[in-house]
N, C-alpha and C. Protein backbone atom coordinates (compact mmCIF):
# COMPACT_ATOMS: atom_id res chain seq x y z
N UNK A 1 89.14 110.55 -25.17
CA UNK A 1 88.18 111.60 -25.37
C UNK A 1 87.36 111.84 -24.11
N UNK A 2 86.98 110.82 -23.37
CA UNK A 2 86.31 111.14 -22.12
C UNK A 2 86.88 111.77 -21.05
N UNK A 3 88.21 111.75 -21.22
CA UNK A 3 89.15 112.79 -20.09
C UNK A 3 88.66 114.38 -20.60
N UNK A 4 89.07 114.49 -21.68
CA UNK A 4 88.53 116.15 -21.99
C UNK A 4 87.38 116.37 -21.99
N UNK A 5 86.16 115.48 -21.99
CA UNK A 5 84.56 115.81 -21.97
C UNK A 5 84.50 115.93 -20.15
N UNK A 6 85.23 115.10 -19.68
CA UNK A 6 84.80 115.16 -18.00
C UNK A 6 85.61 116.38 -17.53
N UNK A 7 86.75 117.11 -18.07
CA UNK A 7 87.37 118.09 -17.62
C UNK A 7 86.55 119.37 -17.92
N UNK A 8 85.75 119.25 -19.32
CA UNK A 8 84.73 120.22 -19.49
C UNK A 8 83.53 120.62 -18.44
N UNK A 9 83.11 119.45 -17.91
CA UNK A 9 81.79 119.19 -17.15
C UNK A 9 81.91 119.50 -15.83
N UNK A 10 83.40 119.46 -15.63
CA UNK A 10 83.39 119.55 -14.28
C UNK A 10 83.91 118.72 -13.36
N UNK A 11 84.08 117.34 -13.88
CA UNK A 11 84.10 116.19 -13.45
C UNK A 11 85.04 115.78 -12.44
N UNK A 12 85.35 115.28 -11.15
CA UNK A 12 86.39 115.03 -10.84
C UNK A 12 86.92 113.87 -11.52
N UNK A 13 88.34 113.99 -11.35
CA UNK A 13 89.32 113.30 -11.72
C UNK A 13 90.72 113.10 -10.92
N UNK A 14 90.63 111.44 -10.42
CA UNK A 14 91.65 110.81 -10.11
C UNK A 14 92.75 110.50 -11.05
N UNK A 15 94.38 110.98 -11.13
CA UNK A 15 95.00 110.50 -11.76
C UNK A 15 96.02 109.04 -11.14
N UNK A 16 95.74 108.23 -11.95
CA UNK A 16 96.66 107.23 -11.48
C UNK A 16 97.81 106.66 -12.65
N UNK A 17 98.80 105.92 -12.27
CA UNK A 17 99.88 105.68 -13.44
C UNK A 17 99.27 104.42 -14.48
N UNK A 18 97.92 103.82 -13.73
CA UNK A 18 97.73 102.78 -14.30
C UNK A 18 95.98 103.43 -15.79
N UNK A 19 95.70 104.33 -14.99
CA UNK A 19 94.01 104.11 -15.37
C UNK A 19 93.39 105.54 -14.41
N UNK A 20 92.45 106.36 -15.43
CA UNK A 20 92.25 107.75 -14.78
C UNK A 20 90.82 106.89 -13.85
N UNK A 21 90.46 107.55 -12.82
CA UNK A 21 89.09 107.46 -12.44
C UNK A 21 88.41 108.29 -12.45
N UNK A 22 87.01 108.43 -12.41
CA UNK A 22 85.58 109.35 -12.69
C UNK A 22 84.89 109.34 -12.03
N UNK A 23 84.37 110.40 -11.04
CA UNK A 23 83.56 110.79 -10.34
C UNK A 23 82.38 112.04 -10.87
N UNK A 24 81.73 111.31 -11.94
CA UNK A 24 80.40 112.18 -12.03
C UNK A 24 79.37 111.95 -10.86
N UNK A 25 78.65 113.25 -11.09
CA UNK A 25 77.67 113.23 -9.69
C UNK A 25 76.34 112.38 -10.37
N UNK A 26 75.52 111.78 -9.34
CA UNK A 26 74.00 110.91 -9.63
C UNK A 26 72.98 111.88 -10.13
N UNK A 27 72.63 111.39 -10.72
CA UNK A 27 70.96 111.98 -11.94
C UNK A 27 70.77 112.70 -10.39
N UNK A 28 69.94 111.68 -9.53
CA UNK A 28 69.11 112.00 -8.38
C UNK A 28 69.87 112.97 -7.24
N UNK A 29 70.39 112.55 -6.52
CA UNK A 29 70.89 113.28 -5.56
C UNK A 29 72.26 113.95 -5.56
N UNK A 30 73.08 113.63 -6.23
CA UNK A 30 74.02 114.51 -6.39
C UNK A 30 75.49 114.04 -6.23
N UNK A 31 75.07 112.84 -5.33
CA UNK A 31 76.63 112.10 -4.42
C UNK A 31 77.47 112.03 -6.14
N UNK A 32 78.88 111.53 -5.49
CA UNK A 32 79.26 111.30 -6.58
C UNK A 32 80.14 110.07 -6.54
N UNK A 33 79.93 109.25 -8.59
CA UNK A 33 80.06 108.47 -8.44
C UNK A 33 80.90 107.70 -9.27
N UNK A 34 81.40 106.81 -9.07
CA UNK A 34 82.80 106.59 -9.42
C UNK A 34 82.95 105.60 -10.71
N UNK A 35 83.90 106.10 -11.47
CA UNK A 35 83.53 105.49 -12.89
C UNK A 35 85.01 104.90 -13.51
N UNK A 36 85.40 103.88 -14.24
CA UNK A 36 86.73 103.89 -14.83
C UNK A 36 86.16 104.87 -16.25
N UNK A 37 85.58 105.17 -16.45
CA UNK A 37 85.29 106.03 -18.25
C UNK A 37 83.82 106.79 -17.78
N UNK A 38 84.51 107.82 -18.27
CA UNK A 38 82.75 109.24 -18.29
C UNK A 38 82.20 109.18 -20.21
N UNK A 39 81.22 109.12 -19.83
CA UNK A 39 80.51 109.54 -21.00
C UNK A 39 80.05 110.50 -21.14
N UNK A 40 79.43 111.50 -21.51
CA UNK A 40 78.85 112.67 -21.44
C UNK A 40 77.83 112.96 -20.98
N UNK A 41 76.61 112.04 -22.26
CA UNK A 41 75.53 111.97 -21.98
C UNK A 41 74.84 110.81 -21.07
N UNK A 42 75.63 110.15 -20.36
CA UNK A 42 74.97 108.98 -19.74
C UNK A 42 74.49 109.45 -18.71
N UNK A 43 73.35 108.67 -17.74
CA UNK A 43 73.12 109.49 -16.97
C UNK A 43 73.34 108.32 -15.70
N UNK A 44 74.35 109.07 -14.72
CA UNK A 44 74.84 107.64 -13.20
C UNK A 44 74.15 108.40 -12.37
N UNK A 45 74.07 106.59 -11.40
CA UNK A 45 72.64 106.81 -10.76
C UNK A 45 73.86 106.03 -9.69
N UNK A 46 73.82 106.49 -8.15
CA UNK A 46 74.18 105.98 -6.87
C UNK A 46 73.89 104.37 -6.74
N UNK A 47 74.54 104.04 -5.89
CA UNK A 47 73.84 102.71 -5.33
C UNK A 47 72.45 102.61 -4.71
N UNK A 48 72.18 103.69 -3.85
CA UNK A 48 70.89 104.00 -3.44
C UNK A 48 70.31 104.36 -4.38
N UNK A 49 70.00 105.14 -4.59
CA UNK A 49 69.00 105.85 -5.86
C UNK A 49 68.93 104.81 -6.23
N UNK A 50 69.87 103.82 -7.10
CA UNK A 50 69.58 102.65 -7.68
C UNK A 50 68.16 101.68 -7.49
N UNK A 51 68.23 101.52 -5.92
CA UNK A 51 67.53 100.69 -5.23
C UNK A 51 66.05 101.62 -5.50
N UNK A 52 65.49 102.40 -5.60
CA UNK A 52 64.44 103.64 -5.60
C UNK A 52 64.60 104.19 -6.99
N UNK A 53 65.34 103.75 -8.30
CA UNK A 53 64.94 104.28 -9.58
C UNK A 53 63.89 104.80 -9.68
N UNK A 54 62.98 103.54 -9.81
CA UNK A 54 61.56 103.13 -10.49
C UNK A 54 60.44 104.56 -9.68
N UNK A 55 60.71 104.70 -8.27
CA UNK A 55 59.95 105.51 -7.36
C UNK A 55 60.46 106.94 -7.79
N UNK A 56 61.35 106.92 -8.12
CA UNK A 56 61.97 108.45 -8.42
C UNK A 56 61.96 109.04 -10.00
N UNK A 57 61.76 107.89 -10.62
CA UNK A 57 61.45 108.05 -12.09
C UNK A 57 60.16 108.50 -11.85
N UNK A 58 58.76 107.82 -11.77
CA UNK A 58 57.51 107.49 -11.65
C UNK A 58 57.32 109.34 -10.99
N UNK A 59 57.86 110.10 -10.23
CA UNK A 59 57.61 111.34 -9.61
C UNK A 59 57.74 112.64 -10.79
N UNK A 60 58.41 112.14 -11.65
CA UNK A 60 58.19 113.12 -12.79
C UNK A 60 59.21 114.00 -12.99
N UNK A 61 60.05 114.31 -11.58
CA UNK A 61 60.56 115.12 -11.69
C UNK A 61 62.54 115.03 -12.19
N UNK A 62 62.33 113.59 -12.88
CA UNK A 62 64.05 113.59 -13.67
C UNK A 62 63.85 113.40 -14.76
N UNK A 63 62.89 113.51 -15.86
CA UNK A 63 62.51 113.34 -16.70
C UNK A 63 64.01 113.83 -17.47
């Protein structure tokens, strides 16, 4: 089911013979980031951003 929700969204998609991969883009900045399974509503956050959640939450503006 997450192949057709990420094909809806936009999502890139790696096909491989073993296992698809997922490249949704980050809440914050946009990069994109690499997933074995998309969810819909989850929301991925970069490695950076990671490190700066808390500062980028706290600004109000990803509510």
């Amino acid at each position: 089911m997450s192949y057709y929700e990420a094909m809806e969204d936009g999502v890139r998609i790696e096909k491989s013979h073993r296992q698809n991969a997922y490249y949704p883009r980050c809440k914050f900045c946009g990069a994109e980031v690499f997933s074995y399974s998309y969810v819909r509503n989850y929301d991925y956050i970069c490695k950076d951003c990671k490190t700066h959640k808390k500062v980028l939450l706290s600004t109000g503006l990803f509510d």
